[in-house]
Protein backbone atom coordinates (compact mmCIF):
# COMPACT_ATOMS: atom_id res chain seq x y z
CA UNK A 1 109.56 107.49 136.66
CA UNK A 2 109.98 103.69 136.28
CA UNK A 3 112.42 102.46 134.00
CA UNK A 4 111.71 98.75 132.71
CA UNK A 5 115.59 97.27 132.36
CA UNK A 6 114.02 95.03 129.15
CA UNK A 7 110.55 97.02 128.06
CA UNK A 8 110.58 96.88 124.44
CA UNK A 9 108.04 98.94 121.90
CA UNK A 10 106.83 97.14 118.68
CA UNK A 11 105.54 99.24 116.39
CA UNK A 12 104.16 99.40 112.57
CA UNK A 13 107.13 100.63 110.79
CA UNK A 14 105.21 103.95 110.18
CA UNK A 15 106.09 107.07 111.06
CA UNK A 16 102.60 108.06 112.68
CA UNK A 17 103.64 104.90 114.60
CA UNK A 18 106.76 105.69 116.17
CA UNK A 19 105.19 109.38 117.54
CA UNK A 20 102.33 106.83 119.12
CA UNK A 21 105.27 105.16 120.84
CA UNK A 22 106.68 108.80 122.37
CA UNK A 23 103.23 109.05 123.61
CA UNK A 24 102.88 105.68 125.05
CA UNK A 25 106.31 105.89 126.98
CA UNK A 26 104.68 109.48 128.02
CA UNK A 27 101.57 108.82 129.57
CA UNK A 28 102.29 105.56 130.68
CA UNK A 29 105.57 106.62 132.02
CA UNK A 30 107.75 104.27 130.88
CA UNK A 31 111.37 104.22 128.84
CA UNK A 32 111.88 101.28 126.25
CA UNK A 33 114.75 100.17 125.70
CA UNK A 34 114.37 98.96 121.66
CA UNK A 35 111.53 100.30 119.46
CA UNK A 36 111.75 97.73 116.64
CA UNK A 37 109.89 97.79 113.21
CA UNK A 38 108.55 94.78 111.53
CA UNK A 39 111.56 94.26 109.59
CA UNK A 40 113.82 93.40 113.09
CA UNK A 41 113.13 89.92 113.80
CA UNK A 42 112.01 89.03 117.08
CA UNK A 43 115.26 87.20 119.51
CA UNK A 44 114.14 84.22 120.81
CA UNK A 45 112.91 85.49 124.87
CA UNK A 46 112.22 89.43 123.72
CA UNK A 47 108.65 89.66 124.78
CA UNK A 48 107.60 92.94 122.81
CA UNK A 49 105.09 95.55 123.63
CA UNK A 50 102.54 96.63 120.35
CA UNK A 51 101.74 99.89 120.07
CA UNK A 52 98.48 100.39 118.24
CA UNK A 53 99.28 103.49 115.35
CA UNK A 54 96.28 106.38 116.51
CA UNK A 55 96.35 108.92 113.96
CA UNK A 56 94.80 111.53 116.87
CA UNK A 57 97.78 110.69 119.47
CA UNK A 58 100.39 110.88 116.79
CA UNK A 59 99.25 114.14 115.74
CA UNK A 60 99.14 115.59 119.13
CA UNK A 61 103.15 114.51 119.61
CA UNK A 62 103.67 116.10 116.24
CA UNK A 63 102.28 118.77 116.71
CA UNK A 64 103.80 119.44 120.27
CA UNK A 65 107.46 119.57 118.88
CA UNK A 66 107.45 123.38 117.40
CA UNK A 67 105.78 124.43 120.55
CA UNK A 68 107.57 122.79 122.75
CA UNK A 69 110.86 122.88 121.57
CA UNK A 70 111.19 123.92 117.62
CA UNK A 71 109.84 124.05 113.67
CA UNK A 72 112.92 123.00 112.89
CA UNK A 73 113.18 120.31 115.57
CA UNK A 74 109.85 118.85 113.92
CA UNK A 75 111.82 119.31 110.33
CA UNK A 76 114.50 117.30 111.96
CA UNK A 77 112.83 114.34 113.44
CA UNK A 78 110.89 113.62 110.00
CA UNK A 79 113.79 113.95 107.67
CA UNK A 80 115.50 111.62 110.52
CA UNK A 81 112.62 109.16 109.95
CA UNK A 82 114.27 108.71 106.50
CA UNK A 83 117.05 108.18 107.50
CA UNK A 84 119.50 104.71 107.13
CA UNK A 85 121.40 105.03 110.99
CA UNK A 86 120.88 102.11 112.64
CA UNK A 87 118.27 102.02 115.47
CA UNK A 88 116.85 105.56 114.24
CA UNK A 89 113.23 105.26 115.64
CA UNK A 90 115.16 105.41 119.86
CA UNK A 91 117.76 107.88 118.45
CA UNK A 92 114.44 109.80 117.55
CA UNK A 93 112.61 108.66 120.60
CA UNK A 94 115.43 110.21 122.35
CA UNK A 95 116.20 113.10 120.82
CA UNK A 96 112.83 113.60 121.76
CA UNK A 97 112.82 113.33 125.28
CA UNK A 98 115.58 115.81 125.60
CA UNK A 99 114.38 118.06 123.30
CA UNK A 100 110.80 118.53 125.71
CA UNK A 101 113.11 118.70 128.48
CA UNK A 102 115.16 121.47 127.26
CA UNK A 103 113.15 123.13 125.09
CA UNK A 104 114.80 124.98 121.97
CA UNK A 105 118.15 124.58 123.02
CA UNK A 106 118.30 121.18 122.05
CA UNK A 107 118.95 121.75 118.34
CA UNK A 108 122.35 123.65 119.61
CA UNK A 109 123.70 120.83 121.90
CA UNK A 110 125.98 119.84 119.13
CA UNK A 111 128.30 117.76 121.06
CA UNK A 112 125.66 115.17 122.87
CA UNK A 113 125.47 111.72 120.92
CA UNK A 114 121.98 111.70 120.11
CA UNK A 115 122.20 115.32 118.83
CA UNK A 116 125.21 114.65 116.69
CA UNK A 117 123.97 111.38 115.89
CA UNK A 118 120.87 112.78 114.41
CA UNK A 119 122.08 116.12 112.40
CA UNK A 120 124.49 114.06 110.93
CA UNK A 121 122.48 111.38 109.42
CA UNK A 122 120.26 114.09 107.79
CA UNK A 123 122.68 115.80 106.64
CA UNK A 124 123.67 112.67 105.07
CA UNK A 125 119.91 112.16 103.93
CA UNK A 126 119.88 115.27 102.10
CA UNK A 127 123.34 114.86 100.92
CA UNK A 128 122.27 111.81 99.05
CA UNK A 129 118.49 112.87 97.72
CA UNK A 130 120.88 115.94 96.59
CA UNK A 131 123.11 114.00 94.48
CA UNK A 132 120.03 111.85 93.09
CA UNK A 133 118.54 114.64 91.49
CA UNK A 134 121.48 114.12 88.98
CA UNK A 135 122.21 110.77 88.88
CA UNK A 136 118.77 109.32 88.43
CA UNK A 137 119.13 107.99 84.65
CA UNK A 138 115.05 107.39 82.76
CA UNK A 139 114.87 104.90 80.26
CA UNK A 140 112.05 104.76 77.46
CA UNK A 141 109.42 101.81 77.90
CA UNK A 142 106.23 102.59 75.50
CA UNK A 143 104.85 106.11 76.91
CA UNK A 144 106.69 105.37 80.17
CA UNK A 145 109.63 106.84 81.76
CA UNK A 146 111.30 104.49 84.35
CA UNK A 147 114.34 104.39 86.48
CA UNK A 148 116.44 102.33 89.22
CA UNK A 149 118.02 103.75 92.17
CA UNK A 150 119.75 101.77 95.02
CA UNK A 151 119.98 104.75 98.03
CA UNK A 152 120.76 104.26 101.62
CA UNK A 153 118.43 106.58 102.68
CA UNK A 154 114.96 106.73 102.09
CA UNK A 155 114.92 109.38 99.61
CA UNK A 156 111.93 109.11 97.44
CA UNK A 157 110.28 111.77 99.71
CA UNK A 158 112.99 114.35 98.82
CA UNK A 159 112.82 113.31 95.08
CA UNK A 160 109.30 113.90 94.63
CA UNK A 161 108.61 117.45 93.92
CA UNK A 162 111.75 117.82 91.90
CA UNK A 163 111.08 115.30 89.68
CA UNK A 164 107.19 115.93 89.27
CA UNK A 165 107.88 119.64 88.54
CA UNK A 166 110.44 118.54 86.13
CA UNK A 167 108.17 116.30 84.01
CA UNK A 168 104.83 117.48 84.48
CA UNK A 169 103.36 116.00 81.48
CA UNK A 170 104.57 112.69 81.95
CA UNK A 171 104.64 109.71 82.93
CA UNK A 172 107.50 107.73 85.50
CA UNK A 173 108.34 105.62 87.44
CA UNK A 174 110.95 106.02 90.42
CA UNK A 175 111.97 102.14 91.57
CA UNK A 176 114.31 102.26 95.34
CA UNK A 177 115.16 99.06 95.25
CA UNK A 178 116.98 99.26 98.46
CA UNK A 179 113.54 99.34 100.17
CA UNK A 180 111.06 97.90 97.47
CA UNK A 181 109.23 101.10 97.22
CA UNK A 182 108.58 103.31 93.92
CA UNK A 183 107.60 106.72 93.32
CA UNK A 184 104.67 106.75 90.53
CA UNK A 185 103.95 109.86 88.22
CA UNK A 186 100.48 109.36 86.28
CA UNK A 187 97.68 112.35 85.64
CA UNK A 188 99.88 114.89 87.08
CA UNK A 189 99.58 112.95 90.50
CA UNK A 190 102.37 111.50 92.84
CA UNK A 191 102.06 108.24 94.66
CA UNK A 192 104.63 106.26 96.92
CA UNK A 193 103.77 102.32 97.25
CA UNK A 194 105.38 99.31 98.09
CA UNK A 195 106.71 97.20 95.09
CA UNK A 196 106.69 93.46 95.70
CA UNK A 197 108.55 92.04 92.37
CA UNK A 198 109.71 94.10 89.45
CA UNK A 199 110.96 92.31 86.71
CA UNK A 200 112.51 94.47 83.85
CA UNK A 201 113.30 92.70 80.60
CA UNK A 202 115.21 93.75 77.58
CA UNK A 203 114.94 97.52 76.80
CA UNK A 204 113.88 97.68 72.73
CA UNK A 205 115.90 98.99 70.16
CA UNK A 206 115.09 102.74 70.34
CA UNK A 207 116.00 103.03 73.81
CA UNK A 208 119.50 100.92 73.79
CA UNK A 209 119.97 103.59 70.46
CA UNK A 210 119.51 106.35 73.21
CA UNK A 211 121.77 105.21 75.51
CA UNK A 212 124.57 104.85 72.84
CA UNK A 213 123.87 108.05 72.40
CA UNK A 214 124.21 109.31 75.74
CA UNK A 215 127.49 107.48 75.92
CA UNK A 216 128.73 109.21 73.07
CA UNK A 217 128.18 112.78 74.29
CA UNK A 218 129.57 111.57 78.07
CA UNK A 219 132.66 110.70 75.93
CA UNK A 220 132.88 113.31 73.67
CA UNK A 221 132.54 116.46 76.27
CA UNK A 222 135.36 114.69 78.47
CA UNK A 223 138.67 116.64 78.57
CA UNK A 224 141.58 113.42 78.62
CA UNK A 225 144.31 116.12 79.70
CA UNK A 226 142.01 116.84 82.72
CA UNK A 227 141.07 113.17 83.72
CA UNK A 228 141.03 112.88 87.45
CA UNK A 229 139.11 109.36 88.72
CA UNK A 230 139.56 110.59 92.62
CA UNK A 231 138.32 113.46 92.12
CA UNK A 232 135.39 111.83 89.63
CA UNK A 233 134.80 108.85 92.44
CA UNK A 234 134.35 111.92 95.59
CA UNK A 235 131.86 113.82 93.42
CA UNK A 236 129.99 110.65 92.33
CA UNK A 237 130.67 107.67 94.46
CA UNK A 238 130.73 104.43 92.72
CA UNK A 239 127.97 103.08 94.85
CA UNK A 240 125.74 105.09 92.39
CA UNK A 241 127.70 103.61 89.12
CA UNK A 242 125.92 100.75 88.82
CA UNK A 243 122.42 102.08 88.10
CA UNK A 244 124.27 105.48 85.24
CA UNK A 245 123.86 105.25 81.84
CA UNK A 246 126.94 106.30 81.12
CA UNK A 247 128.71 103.31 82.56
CA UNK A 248 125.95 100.42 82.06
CA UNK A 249 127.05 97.59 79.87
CA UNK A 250 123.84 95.73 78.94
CA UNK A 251 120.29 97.20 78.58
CA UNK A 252 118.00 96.15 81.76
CA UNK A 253 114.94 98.02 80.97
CA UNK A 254 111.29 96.27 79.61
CA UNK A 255 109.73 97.07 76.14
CA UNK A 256 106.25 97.48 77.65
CA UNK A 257 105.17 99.84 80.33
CA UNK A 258 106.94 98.81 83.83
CA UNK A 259 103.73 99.90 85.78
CA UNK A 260 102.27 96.52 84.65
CA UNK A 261 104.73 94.81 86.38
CA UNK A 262 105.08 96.22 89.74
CA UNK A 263 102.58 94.32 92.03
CA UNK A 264 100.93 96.84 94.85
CA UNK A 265 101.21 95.67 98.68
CA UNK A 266 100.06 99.17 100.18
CA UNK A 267 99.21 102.49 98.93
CA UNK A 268 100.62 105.55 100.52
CA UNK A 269 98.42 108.72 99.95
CA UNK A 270 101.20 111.11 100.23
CA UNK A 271 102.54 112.80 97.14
């Protein structure tokens, strides 16, 4: 099997994409090096290779990983796709490879890098959607529910179903602003897109009234004699601080509907 010292895949950031790259380096037999998504600018003598995203060959990959190695293996590789670790489409790629050599085994190999490297950045995935589905804080706009999150992980996926279940009958919004995208809840249907700009003005009286209210009763079912900021900072980081009700300072949330604002790049039909 040839192995190109400097072959690198380009590919469409999508996940149907990168499983069109496994089966590029497959029948063309052929190892890349880098698989790099739009958002990894091109060095200045890296002479890429596109792969073209075909929904048919990236659902024959897909669907070749439970029968070829495991159910959960497949589970693995798209929660991985969510994933923050750096350079997680080859860590994928190779995970991959190993796992069609080896079959099920794979997912026990705990101690090789790519292995390791993989279980433990979706564990840290899930660790973080976990912790969202308490500290996502809604604020009142109109007949609007809307809220901010800045994850590492891409975890509007994982958010989804909780948070549609939880408020069937109405409306939200769901902005990541770590990677411009927003979860929107309208007619009891689910829709990820790409958000552009959001601009969020001045919240309106009722709503900055709701917040001092939610202050209060954060304040008010505190114990001082048991008032423990390690232990507070390991159970909610203060990465997610920033974005709680509980310790905002100034209101940051629009008197009008935020749907108007957001400005649509690219629909995603997933929900």
């Amino acid at each position: 099997m040839p192995d190109s010292a400097d072959l690198v895949y380009a590919y469409d950031g999508s996940f149907e994409g990168l499983m069109c790259c496994v089966f590029e380096s497959y029948e063309l037999r052929e190892i890349p090096i880098v698989i790099r998504h739009p958002g990894v600018p091109q060095s200045l003598f890296d002479t890429a290779k596109w792969i073209e995203t075909d929904e048919h060959k990236a659902e024959r990959v897909f669907n070749s990983i439970p029968l070829k190695i495991s159910c959960q293996a497949q589970e693995l590789v798209k929660l991985g796709f969510l994933t923050c670790v750096p350079h997680k489409e080859l860590l994928i790629y190779h995970f991959l490879r190993l796992g069609f050599k080896v079959g099920n085994k794979v997912m026990t190999m705990l101690t090789d890098d790519t292995v390791h490297t993989l279980l433990k950045a979706v564990r840290h995935l899930t660790s973080e959607s976990h912790k969202y589905k308490g500290f996502v804080r809604f604020s009142v706009y109109g007949e609007v529910l809307v809220a901010v999150i800045e994850p590492k992980n891409f975890v509007l996926p994982l958010l989804s179903q909780h948070f549609c279940n939880r408020f069937q009958n109405e409306e939200f919004m769901i902005y990541d602003k770590t990677h411009s995208m927003a979860l929107i809840y309208q007619s009891q249907k689910a829709e990820l897109i790409f958000v552009d700009e959001l601009t969020l003005p001045d919240v309106d009286r009722t709503e900055v009234e709701y917040r001092q209210l939610w202050k209060q009763f954060y304040n008010t079912i505190a114990i001082e004699g048991r008032t423990n900021p390690r232990c507070r900072m390991n159970l909610m980081p203060k990465r997610y601080w920033g974005q709680l009700t509980e310790f905002a300072t100034t209101p940051t949330i629009p008197t009008f509907p935020a749907a108007a604002l957001v400005k649509r790049s690219q629909f995603q039909g997933k929900s």
